[in-house]
C-alpha atoms as a PDB file:
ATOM      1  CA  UNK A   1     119.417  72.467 104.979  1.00  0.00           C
ATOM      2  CA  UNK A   2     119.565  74.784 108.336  1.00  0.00           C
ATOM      3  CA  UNK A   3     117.798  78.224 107.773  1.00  0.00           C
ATOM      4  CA  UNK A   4     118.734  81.122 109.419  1.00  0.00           C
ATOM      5  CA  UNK A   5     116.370  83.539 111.048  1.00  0.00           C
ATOM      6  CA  UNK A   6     115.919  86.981 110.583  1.00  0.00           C
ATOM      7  CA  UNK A   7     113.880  89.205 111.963  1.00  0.00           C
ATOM      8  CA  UNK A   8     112.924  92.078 109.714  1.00  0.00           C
ATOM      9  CA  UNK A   9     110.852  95.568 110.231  1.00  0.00           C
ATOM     10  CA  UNK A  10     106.994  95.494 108.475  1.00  0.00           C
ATOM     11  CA  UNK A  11     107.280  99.120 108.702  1.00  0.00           C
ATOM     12  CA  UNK A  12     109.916 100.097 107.547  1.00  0.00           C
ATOM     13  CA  UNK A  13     112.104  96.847 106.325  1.00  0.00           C
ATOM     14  CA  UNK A  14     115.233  97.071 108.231  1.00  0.00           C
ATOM     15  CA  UNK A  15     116.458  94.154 109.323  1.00  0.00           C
ATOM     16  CA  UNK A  16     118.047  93.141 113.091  1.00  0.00           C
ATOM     17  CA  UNK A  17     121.718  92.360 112.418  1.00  0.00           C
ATOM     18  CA  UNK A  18     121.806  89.637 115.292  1.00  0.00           C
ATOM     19  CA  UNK A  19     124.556  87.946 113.637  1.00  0.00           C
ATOM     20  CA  UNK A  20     127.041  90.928 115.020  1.00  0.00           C
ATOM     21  CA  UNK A  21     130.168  89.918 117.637  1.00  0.00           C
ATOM     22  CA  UNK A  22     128.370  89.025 120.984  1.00  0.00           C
ATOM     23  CA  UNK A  23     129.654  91.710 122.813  1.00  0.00           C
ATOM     24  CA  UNK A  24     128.428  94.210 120.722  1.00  0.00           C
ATOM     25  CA  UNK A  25     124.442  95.767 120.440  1.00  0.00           C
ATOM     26  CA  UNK A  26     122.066  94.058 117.884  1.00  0.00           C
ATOM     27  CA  UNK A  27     121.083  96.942 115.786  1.00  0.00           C
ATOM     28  CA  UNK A  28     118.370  97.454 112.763  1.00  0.00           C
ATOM     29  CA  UNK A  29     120.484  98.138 109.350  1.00  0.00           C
ATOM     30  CA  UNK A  30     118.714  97.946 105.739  1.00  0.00           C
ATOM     31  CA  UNK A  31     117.681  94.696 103.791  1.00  0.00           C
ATOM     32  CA  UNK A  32     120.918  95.723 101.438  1.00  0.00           C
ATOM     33  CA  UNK A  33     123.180  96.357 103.659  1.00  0.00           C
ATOM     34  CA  UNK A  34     122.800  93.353 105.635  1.00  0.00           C
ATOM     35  CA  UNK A  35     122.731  91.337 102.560  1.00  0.00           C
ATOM     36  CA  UNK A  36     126.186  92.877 101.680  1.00  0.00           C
ATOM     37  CA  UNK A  37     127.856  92.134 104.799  1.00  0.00           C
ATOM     38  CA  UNK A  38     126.554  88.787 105.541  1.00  0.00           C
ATOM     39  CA  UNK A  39     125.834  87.671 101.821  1.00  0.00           C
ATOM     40  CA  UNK A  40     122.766  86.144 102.431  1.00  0.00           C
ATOM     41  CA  UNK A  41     120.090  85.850  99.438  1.00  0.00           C
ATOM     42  CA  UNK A  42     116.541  87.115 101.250  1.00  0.00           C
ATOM     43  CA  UNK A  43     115.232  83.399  99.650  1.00  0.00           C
ATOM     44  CA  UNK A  44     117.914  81.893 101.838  1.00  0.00           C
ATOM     45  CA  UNK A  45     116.214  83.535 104.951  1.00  0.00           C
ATOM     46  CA  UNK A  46     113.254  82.664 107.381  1.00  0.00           C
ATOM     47  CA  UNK A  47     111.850  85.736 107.831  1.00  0.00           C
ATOM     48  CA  UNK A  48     109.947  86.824 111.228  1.00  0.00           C
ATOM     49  CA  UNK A  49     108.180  90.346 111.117  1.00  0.00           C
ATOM     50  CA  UNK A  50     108.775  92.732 113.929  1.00  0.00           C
ATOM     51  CA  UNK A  51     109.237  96.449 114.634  1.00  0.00           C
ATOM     52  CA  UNK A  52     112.405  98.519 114.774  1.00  0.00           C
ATOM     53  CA  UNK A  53     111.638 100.781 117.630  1.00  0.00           C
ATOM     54  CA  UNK A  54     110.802 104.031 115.782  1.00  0.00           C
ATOM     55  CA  UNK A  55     108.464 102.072 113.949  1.00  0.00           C
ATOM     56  CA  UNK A  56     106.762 100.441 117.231  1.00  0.00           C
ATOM     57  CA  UNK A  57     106.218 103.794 118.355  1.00  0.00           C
ATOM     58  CA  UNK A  58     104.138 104.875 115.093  1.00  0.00           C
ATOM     59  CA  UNK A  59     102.177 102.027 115.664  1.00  0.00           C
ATOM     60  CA  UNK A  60     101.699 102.245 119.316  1.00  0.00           C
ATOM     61  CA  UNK A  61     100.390 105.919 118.699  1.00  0.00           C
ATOM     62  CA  UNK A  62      98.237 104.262 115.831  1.00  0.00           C
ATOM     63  CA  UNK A  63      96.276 102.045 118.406  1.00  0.00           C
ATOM     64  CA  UNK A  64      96.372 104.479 121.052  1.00  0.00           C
ATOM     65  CA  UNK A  65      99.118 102.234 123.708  1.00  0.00           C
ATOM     66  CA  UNK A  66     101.560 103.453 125.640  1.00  0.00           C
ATOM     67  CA  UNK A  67     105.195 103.863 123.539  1.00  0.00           C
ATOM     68  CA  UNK A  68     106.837 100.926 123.683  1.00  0.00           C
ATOM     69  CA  UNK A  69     110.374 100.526 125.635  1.00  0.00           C
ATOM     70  CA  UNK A  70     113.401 101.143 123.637  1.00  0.00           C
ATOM     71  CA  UNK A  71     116.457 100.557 125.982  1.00  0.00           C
ATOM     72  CA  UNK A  72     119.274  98.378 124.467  1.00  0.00           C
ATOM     73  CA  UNK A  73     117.760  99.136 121.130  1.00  0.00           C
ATOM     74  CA  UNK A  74     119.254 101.712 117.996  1.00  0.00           C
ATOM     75  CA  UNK A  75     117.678 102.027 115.087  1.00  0.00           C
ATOM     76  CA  UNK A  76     120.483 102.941 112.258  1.00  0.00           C
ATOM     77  CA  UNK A  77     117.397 105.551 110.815  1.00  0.00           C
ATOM     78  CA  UNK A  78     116.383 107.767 113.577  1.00  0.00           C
ATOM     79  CA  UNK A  79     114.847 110.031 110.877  1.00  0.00           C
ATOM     80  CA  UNK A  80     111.233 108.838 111.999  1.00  0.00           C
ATOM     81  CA  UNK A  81     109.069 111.813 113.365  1.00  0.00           C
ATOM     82  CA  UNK A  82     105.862 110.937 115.048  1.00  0.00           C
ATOM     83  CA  UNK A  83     103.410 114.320 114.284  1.00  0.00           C
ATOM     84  CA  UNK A  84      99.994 114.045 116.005  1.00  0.00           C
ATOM     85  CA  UNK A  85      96.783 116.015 114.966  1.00  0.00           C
ATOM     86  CA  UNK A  86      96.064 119.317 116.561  1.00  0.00           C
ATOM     87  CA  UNK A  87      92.913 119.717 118.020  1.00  0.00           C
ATOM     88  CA  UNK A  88      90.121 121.315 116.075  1.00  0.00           C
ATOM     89  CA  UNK A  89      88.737 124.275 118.732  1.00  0.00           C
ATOM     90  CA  UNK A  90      86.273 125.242 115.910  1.00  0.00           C
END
Protein backbone atom coordinates (compact mmCIF):
# COMPACT_ATOMS: atom_id res chain seq x y z
CA UNK A 1 0.00 0.00 0.00
CA UNK A 2 1.56 3.62 -1.06
CA UNK A 3 1.09 6.26 1.77
CA UNK A 4 0.75 9.65 1.16
CA UNK A 5 2.56 12.37 3.00
CA UNK A 6 1.36 15.16 4.75
CA UNK A 7 2.86 17.62 6.40
CA UNK A 8 0.87 19.04 9.27
CA UNK A 9 1.35 22.21 11.81
CA UNK A 10 2.46 21.05 15.73
CA UNK A 11 1.25 24.38 16.61
CA UNK A 12 -1.51 24.89 15.44
CA UNK A 13 -2.65 21.61 13.25
CA UNK A 14 -3.26 22.92 9.88
CA UNK A 15 -2.25 20.94 7.37
CA UNK A 16 -0.17 21.92 3.84
CA UNK A 17 -2.63 21.18 1.03
CA UNK A 18 0.29 20.12 -1.43
CA UNK A 19 -2.01 18.05 -3.32
CA UNK A 20 -3.52 21.50 -4.99
CA UNK A 21 -3.20 22.06 -9.15
CA UNK A 22 0.60 22.70 -9.74
CA UNK A 23 0.25 26.01 -10.80
CA UNK A 24 -1.34 27.15 -7.92
CA UNK A 25 0.37 28.11 -4.10
CA UNK A 26 0.54 25.24 -1.48
CA UNK A 27 -1.33 26.74 1.33
CA UNK A 28 -2.03 25.59 5.20
CA UNK A 29 -6.00 24.76 5.51
CA UNK A 30 -7.46 22.78 8.70
CA UNK A 31 -7.16 18.93 9.43
CA UNK A 32 -11.17 18.97 8.42
CA UNK A 33 -11.16 20.73 5.71
CA UNK A 34 -8.50 18.97 3.99
CA UNK A 35 -10.01 15.76 4.95
CA UNK A 36 -13.26 16.95 3.18
CA UNK A 37 -11.78 17.87 0.01
CA UNK A 38 -9.35 15.17 -0.46
CA UNK A 39 -11.22 12.40 1.65
CA UNK A 40 -8.41 11.12 3.24
CA UNK A 41 -8.84 9.27 6.80
CA UNK A 42 -5.79 10.98 9.09
CA UNK A 43 -4.91 6.86 9.70
CA UNK A 44 -4.47 6.74 5.96
CA UNK A 45 -1.74 9.52 6.25
CA UNK A 46 2.11 9.67 7.05
CA UNK A 47 2.27 12.49 8.96
CA UNK A 48 5.52 14.90 9.08
CA UNK A 49 5.34 17.83 11.72
CA UNK A 50 6.22 21.28 10.60
CA UNK A 51 5.22 24.92 11.12
CA UNK A 52 2.70 27.04 9.24
CA UNK A 53 4.48 30.31 9.14
CA UNK A 54 2.58 32.26 11.83
CA UNK A 55 3.33 29.51 13.97
CA UNK A 56 7.27 29.48 13.08
CA UNK A 57 7.30 32.92 14.06
CA UNK A 58 5.86 32.20 17.74
CA UNK A 59 8.41 29.82 18.04
CA UNK A 60 11.26 31.68 16.61
CA UNK A 61 10.40 34.54 19.20
CA UNK A 62 10.19 31.59 21.81
CA UNK A 63 13.97 30.69 21.30
CA UNK A 64 15.02 34.07 20.68
CA UNK A 65 16.00 33.53 16.39
CA UNK A 66 15.50 35.68 13.88
CA UNK A 67 11.64 35.32 12.23
CA UNK A 68 11.72 32.91 9.87
CA UNK A 69 11.10 33.72 5.94
CA UNK A 70 7.62 33.55 4.78
CA UNK A 71 7.64 34.35 0.97
CA UNK A 72 5.55 31.92 -1.21
CA UNK A 73 3.82 30.93 1.95
CA UNK A 74 -0.20 31.85 3.24
CA UNK A 75 -1.44 30.66 6.09
CA UNK A 76 -5.49 30.35 5.63
CA UNK A 77 -5.52 31.76 9.68
CA UNK A 78 -3.65 34.92 9.81
CA UNK A 79 -5.41 35.55 13.17
CA UNK A 80 -2.00 34.77 15.05
CA UNK A 81 -0.69 37.87 17.05
CA UNK A 82 2.77 37.65 18.43
CA UNK A 83 2.59 40.11 21.89
CA UNK A 84 6.00 40.42 23.61
CA UNK A 85 6.56 41.45 27.34
CA UNK A 86 7.05 45.05 28.20
CA UNK A 87 9.89 45.86 30.07
CA UNK A 88 9.66 46.16 33.81
CA UNK A 89 11.44 49.91 34.53
CA UNK A 90 10.58 49.27 38.25
Amino acid sequence: MNTLTARFCVGCGQVLDELSLPDSPSSWITAAAYREKYGFRFTDLSLIGDACPPCARVFAIGRHEPLPETAGHRCQDERVSIVRPAKNHS
